[in-house]
PDB file of N, CA and C in Angstrom:
ATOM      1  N   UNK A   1       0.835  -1.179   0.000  1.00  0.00           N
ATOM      2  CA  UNK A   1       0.000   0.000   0.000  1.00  0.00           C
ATOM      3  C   UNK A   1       0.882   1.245   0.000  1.00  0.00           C
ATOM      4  N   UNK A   2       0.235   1.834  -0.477  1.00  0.00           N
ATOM      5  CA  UNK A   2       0.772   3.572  -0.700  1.00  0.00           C
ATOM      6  C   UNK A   2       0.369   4.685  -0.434  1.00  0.00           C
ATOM      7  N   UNK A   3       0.539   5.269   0.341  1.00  0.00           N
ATOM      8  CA  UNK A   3      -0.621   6.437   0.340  1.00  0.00           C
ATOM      9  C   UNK A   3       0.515   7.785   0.636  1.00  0.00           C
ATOM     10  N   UNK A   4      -0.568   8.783   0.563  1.00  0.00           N
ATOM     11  CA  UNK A   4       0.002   9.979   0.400  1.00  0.00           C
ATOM     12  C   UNK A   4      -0.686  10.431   1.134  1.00  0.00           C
ATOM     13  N   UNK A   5       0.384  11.507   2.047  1.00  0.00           N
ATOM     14  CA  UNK A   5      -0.146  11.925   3.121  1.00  0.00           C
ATOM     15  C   UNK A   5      -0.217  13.769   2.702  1.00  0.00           C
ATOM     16  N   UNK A   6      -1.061  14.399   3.123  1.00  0.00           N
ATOM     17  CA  UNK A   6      -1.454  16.354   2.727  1.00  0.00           C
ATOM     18  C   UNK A   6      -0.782  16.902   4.131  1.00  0.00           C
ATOM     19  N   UNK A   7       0.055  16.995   3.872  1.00  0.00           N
ATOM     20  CA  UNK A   7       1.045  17.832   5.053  1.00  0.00           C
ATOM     21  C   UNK A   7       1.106  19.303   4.296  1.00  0.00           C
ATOM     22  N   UNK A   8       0.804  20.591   5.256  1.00  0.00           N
ATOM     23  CA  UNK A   8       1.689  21.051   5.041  1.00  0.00           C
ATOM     24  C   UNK A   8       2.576  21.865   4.783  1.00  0.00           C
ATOM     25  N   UNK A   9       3.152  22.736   3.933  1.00  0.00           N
ATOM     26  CA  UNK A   9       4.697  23.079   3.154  1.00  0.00           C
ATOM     27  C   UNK A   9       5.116  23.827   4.305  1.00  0.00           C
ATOM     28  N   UNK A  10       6.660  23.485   4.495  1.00  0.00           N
ATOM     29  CA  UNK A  10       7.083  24.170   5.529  1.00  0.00           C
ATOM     30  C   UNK A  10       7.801  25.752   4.932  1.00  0.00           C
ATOM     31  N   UNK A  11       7.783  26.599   5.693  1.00  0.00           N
ATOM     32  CA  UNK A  11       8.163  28.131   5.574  1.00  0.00           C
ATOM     33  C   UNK A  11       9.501  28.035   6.254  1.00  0.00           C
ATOM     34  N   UNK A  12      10.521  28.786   5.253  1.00  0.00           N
ATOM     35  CA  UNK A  12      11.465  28.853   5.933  1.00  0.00           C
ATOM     36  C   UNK A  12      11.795  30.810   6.216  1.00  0.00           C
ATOM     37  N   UNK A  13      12.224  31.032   7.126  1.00  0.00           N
ATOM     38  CA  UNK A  13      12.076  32.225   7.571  1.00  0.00           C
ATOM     39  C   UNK A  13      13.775  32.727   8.245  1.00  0.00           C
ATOM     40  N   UNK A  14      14.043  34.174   7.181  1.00  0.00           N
ATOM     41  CA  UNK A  14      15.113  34.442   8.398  1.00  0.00           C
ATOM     42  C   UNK A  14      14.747  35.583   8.975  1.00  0.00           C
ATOM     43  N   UNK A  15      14.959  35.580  10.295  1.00  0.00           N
ATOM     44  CA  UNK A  15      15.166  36.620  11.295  1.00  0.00           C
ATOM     45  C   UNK A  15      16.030  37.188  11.791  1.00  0.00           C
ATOM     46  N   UNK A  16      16.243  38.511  11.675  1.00  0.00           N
ATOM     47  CA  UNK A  16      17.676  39.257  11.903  1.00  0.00           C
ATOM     48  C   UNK A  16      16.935  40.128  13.314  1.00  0.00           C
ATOM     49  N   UNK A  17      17.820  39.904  14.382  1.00  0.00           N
ATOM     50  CA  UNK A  17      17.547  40.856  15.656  1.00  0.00           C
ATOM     51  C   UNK A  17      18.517  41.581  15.173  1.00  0.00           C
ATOM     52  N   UNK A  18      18.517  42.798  14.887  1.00  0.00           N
ATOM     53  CA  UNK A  18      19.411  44.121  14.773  1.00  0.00           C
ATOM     54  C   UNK A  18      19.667  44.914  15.877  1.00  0.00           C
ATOM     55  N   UNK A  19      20.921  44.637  16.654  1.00  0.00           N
ATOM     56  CA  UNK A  19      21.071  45.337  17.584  1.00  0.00           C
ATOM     57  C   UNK A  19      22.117  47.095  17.220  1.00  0.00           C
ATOM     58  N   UNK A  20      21.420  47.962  18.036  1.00  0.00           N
ATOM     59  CA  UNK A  20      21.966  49.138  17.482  1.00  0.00           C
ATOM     60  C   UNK A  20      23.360  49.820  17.944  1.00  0.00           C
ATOM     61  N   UNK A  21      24.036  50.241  16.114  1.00  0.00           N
ATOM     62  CA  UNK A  21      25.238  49.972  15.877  1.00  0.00           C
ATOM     63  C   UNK A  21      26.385  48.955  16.764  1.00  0.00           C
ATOM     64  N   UNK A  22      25.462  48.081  16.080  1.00  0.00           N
ATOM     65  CA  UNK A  22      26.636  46.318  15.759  1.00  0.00           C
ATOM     66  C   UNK A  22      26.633  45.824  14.327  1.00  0.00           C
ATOM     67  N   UNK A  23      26.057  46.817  13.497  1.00  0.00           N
ATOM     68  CA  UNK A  23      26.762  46.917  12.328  1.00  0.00           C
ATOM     69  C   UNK A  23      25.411  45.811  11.362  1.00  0.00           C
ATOM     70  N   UNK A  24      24.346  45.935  12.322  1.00  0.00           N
ATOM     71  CA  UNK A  24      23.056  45.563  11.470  1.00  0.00           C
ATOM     72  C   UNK A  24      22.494  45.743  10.614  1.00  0.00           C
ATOM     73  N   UNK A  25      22.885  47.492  10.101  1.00  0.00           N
ATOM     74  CA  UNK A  25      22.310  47.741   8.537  1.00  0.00           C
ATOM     75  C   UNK A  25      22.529  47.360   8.085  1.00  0.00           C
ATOM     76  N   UNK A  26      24.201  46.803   7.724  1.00  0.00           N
ATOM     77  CA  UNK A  26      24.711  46.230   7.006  1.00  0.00           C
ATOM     78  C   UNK A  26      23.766  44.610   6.509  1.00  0.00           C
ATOM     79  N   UNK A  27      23.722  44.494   7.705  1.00  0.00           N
ATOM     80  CA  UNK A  27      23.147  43.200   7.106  1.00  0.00           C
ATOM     81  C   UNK A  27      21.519  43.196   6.623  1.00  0.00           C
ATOM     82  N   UNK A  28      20.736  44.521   6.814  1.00  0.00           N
ATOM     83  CA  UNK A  28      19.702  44.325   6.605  1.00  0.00           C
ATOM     84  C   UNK A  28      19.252  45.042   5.017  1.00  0.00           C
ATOM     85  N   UNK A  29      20.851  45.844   4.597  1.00  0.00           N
ATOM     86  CA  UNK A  29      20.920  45.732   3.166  1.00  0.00           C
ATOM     87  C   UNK A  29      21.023  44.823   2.402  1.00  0.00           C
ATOM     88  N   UNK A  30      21.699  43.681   2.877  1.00  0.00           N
ATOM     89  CA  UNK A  30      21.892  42.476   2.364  1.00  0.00           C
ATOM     90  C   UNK A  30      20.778  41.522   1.907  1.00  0.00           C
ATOM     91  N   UNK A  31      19.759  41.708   3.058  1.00  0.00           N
ATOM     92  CA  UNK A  31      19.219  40.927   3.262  1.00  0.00           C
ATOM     93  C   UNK A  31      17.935  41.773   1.928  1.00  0.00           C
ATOM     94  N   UNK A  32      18.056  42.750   2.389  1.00  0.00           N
ATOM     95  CA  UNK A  32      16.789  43.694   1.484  1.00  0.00           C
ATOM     96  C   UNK A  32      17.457  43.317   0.078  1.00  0.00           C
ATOM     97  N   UNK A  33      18.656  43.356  -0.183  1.00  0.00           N
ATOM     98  CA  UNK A  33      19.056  43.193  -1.636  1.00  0.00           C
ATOM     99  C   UNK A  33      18.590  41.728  -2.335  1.00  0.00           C
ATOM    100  N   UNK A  34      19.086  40.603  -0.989  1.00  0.00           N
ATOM    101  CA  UNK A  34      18.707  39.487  -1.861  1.00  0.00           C
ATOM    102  C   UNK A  34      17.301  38.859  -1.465  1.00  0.00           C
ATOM    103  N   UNK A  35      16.604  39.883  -1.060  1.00  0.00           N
ATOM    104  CA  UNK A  35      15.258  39.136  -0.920  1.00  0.00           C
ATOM    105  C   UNK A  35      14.104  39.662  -1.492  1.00  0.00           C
ATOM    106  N   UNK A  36      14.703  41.197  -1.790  1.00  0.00           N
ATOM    107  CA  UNK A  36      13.740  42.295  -2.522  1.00  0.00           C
ATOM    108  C   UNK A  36      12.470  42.623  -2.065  1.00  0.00           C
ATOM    109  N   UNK A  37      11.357  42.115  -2.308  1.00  0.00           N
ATOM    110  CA  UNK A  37       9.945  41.735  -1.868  1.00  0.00           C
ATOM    111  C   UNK A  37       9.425  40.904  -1.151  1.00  0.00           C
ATOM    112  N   UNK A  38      10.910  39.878  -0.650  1.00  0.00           N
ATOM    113  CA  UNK A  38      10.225  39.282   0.393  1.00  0.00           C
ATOM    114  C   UNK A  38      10.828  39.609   1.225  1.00  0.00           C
ATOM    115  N   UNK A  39      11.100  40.814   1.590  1.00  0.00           N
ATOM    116  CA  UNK A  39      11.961  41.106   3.230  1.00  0.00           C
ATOM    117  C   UNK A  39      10.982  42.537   3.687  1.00  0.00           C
ATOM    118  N   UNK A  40      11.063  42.150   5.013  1.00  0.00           N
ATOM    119  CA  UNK A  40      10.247  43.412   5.657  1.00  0.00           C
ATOM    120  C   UNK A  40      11.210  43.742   6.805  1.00  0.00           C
ATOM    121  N   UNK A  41      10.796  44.931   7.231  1.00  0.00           N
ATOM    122  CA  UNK A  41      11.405  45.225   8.593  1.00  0.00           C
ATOM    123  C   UNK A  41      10.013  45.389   8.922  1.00  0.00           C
ATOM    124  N   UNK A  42      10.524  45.643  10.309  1.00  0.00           N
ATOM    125  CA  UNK A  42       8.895  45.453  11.531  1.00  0.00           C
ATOM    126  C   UNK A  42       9.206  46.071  12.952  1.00  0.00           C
ATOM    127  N   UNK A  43       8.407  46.884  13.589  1.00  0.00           N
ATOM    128  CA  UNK A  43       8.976  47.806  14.256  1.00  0.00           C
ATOM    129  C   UNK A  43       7.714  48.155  15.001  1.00  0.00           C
ATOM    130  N   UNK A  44       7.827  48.867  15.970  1.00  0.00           N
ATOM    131  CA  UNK A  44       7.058  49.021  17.110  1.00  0.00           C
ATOM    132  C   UNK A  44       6.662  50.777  16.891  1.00  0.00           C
ATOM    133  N   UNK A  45       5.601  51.112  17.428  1.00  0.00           N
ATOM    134  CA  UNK A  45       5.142  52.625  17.200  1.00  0.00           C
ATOM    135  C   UNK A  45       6.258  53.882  17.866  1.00  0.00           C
ATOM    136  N   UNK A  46       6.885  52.971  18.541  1.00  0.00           N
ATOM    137  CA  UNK A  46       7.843  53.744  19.288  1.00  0.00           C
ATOM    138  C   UNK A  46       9.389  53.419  19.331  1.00  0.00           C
ATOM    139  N   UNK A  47      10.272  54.203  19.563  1.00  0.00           N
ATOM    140  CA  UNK A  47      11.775  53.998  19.724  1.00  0.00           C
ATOM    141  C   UNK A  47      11.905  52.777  21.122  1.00  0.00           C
ATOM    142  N   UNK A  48      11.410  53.054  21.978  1.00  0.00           N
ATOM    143  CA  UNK A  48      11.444  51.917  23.270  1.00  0.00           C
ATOM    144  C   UNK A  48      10.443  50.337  22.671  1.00  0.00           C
ATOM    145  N   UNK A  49       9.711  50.447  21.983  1.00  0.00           N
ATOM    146  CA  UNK A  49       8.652  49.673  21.431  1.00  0.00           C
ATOM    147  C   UNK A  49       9.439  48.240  21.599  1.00  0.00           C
ATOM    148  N   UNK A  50       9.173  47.096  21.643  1.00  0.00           N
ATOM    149  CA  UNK A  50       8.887  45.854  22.052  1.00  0.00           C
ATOM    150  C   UNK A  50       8.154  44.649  20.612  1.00  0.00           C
ATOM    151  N   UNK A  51       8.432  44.636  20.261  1.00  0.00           N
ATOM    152  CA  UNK A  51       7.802  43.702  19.391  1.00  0.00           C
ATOM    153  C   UNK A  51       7.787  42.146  19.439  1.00  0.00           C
ATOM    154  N   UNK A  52       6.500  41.695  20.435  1.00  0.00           N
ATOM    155  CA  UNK A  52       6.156  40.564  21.108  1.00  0.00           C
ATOM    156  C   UNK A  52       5.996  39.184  20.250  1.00  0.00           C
ATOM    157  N   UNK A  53       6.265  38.079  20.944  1.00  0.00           N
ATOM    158  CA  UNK A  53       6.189  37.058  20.146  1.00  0.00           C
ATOM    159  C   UNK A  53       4.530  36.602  18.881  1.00  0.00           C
ATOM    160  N   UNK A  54       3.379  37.199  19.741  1.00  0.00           N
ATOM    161  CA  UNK A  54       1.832  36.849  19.244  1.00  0.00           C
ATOM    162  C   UNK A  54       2.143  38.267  17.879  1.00  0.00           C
ATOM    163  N   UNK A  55       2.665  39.329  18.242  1.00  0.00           N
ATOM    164  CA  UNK A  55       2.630  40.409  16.900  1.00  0.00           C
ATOM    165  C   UNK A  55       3.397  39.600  15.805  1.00  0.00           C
ATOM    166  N   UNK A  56       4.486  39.255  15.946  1.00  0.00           N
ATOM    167  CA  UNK A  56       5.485  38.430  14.890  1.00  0.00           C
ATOM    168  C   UNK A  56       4.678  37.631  14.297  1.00  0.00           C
ATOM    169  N   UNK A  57       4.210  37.225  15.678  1.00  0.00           N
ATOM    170  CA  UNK A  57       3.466  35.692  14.760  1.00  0.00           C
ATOM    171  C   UNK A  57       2.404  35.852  13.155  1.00  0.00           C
ATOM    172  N   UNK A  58       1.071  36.966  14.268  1.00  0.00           N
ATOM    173  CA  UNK A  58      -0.167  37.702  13.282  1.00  0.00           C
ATOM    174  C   UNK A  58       0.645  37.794  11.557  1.00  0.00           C
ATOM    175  N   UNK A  59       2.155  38.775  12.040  1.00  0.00           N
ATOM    176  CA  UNK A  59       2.745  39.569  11.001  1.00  0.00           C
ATOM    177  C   UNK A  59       2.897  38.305   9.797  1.00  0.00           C
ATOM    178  N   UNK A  60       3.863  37.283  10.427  1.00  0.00           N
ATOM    179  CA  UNK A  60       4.245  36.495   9.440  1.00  0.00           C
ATOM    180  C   UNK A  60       2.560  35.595   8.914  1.00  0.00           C
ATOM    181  N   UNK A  61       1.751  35.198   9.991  1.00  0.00           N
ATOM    182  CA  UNK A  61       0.562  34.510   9.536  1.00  0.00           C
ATOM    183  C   UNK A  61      -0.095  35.363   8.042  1.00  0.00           C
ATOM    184  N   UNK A  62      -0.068  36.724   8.468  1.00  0.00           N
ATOM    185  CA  UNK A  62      -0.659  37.576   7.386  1.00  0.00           C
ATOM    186  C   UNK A  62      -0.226  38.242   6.280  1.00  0.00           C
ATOM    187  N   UNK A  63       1.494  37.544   5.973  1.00  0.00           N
ATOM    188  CA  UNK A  63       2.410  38.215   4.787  1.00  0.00           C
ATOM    189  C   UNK A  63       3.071  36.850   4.448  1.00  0.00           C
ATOM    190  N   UNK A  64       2.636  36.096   3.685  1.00  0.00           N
ATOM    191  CA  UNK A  64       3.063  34.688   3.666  1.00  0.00           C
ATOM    192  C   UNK A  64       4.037  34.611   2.224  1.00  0.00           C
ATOM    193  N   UNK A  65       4.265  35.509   1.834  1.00  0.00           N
ATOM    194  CA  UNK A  65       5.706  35.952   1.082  1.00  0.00           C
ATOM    195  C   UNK A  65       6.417  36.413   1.285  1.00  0.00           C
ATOM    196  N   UNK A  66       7.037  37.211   2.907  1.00  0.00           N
ATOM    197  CA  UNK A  66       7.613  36.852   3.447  1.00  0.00           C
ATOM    198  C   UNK A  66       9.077  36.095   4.182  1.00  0.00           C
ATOM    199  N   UNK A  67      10.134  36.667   3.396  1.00  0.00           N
ATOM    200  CA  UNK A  67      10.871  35.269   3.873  1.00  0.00           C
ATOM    201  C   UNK A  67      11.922  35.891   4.429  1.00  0.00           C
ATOM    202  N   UNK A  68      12.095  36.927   5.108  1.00  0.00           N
ATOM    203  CA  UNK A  68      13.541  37.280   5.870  1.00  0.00           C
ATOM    204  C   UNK A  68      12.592  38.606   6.735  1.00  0.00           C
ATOM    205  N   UNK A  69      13.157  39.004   7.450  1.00  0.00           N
ATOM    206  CA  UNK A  69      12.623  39.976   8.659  1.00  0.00           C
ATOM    207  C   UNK A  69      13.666  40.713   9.294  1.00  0.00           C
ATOM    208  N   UNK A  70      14.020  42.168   9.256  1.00  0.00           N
ATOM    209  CA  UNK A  70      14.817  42.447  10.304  1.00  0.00           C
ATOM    210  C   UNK A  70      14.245  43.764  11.544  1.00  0.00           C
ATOM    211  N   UNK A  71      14.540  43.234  12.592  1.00  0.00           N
ATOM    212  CA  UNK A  71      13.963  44.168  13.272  1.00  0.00           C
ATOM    213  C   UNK A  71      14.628  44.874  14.735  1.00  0.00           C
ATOM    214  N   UNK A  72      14.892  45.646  14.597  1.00  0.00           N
ATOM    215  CA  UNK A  72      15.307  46.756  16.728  1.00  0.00           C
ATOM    216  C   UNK A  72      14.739  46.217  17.653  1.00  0.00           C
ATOM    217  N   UNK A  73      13.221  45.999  17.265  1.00  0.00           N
ATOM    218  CA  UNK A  73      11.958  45.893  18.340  1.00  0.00           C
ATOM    219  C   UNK A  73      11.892  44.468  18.664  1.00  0.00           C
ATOM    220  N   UNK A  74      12.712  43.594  18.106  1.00  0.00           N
ATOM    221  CA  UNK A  74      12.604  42.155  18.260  1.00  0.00           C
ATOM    222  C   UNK A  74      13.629  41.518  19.715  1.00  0.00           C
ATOM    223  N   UNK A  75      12.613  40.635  20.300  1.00  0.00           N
ATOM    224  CA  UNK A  75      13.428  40.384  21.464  1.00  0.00           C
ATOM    225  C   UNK A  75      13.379  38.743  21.733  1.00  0.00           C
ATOM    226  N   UNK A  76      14.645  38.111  22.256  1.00  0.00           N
ATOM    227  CA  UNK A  76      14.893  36.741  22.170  1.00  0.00           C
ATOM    228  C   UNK A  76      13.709  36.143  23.115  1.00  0.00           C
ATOM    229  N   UNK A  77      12.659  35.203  23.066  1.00  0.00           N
ATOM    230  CA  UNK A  77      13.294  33.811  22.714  1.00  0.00           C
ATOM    231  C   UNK A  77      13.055  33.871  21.107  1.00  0.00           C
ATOM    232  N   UNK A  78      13.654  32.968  20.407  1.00  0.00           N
ATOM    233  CA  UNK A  78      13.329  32.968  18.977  1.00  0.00           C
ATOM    234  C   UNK A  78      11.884  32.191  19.077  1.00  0.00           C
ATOM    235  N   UNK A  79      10.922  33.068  18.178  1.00  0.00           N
ATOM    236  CA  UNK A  79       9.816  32.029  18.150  1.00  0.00           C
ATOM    237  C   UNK A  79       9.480  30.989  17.618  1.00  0.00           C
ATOM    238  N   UNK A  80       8.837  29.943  18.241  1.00  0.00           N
ATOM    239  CA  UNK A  80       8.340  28.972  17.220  1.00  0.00           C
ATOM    240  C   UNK A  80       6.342  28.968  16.536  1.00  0.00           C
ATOM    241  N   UNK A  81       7.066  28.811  15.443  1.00  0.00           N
ATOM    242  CA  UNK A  81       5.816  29.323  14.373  1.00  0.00           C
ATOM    243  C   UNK A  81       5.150  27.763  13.814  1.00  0.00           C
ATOM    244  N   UNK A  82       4.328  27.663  13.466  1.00  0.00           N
ATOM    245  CA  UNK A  82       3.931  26.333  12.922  1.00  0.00           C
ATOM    246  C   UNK A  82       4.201  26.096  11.399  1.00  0.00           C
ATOM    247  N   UNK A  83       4.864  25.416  11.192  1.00  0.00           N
ATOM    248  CA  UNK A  83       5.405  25.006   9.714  1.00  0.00           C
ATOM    249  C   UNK A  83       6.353  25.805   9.376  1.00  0.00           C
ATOM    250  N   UNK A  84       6.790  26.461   9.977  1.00  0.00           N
ATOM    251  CA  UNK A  84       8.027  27.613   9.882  1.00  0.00           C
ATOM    252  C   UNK A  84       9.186  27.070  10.375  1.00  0.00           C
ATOM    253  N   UNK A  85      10.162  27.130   9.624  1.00  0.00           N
ATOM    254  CA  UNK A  85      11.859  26.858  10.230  1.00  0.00           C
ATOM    255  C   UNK A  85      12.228  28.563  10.298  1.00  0.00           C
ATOM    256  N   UNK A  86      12.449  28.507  11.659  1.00  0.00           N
ATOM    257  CA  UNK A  86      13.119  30.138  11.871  1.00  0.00           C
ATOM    258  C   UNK A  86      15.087  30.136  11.210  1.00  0.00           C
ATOM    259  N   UNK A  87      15.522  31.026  10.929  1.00  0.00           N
ATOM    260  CA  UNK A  87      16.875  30.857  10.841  1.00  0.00           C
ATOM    261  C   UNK A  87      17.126  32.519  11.834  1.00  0.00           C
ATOM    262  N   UNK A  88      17.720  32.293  12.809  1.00  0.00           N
ATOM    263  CA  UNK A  88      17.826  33.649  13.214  1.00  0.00           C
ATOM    264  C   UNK A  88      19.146  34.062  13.633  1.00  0.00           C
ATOM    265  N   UNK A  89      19.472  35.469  13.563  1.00  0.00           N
ATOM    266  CA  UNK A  89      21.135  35.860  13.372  1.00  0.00           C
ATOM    267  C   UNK A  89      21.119  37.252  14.121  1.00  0.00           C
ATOM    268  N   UNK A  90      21.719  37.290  14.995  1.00  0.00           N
ATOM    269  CA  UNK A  90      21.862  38.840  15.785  1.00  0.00           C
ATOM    270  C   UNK A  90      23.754  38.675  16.113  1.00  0.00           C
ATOM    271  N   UNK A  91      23.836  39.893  15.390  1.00  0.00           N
ATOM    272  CA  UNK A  91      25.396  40.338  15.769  1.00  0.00           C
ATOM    273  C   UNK A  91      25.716  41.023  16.604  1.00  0.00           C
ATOM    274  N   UNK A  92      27.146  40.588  17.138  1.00  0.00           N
ATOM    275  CA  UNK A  92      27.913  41.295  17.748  1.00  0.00           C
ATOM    276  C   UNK A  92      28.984  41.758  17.985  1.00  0.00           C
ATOM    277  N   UNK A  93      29.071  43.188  17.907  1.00  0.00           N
ATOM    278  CA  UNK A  93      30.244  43.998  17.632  1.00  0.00           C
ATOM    279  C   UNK A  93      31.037  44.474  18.682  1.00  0.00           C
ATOM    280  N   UNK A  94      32.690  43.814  19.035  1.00  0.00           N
ATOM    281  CA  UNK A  94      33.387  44.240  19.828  1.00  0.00           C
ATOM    282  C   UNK A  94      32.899  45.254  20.923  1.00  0.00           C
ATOM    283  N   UNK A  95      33.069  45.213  22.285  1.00  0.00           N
ATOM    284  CA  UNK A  95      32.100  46.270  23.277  1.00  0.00           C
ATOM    285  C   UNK A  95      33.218  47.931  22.400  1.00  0.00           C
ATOM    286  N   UNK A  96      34.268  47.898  23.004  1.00  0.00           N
ATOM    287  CA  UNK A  96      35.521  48.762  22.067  1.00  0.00           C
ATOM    288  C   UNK A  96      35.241  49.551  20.655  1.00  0.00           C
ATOM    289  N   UNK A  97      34.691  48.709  19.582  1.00  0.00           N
ATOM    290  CA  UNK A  97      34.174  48.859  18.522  1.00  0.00           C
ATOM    291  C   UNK A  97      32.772  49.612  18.379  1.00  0.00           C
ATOM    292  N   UNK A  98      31.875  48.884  19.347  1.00  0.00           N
ATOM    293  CA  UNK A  98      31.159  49.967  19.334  1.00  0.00           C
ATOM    294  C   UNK A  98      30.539  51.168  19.891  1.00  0.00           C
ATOM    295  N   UNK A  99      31.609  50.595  21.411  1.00  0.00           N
ATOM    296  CA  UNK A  99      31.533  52.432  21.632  1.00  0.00           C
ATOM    297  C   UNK A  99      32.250  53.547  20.712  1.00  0.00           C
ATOM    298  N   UNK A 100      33.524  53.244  20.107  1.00  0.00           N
ATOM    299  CA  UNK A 100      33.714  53.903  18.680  1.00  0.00           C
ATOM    300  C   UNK A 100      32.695  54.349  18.044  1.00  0.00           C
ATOM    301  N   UNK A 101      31.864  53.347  17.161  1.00  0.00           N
ATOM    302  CA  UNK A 101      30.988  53.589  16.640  1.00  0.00           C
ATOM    303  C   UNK A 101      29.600  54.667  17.361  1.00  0.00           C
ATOM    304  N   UNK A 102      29.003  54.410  18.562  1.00  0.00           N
ATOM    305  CA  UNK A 102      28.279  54.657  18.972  1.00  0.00           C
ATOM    306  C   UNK A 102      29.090  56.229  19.297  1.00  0.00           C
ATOM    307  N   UNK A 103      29.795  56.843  19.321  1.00  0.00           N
ATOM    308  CA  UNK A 103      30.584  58.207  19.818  1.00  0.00           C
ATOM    309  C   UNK A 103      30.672  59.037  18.434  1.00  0.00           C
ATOM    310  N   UNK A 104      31.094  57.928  17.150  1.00  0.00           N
ATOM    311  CA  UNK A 104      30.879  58.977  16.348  1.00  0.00           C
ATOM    312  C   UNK A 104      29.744  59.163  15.640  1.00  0.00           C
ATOM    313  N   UNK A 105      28.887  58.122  16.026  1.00  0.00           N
ATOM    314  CA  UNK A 105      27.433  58.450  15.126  1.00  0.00           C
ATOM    315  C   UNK A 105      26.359  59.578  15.641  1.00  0.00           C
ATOM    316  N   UNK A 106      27.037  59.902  17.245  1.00  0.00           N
ATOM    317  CA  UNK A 106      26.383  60.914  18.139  1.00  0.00           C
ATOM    318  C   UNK A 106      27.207  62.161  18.285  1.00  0.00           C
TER     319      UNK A 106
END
């Protein structure tokens, strides 16, 4: 016997936590370059703003093209989504490096 089972399709998803100046634009040009239309950033109404695991979720449930994310407002644990493989990447830049950075961008 044979049968075929209706599972399904799994989503694969990357998530970039962008922490500020650790050198995240960088990567969220990257990411905007090779994903074009399927990359969003996502962000909270405010500079302190929070962007909770149930908002992520709604976001990705309701943009299902979709396939990379970078965001400030995003905070660890990485979520788990249903049929979704998360890939998630937050950098970090020398403490040294970026108080450099952080002195001359102010």
């Amino acid at each position: 016997m044979d049968f075929r089972l209706a599972v399904p399709a799994t989503r694969f998803l990357i998530v970039h936590y962008h922490i500020f100046k650790n050198g995240g634009s960088t990567i969220t040009s990257i990411l905007e370059r090779e994903f074009r239309g399927d990359f969003a950033t996502v962000h909270g109404p405010d500079d302190a703003s929070v962007v909770d695991l149930i908002s992520l979720a709604n976001f990705v449930a309701d943009h299902a093209a979709i396939r990379a994310i970078s965001s400030h407002h995003l905070r660890y644990p990485k979520p788990v989504l249903p049929n979704t493989v998360i890939f998630d990447c937050c950098f970090l830049r020398h403490p040294l490096d970026r108080l450099q950075s952080l002195y001359s961008y102010f």
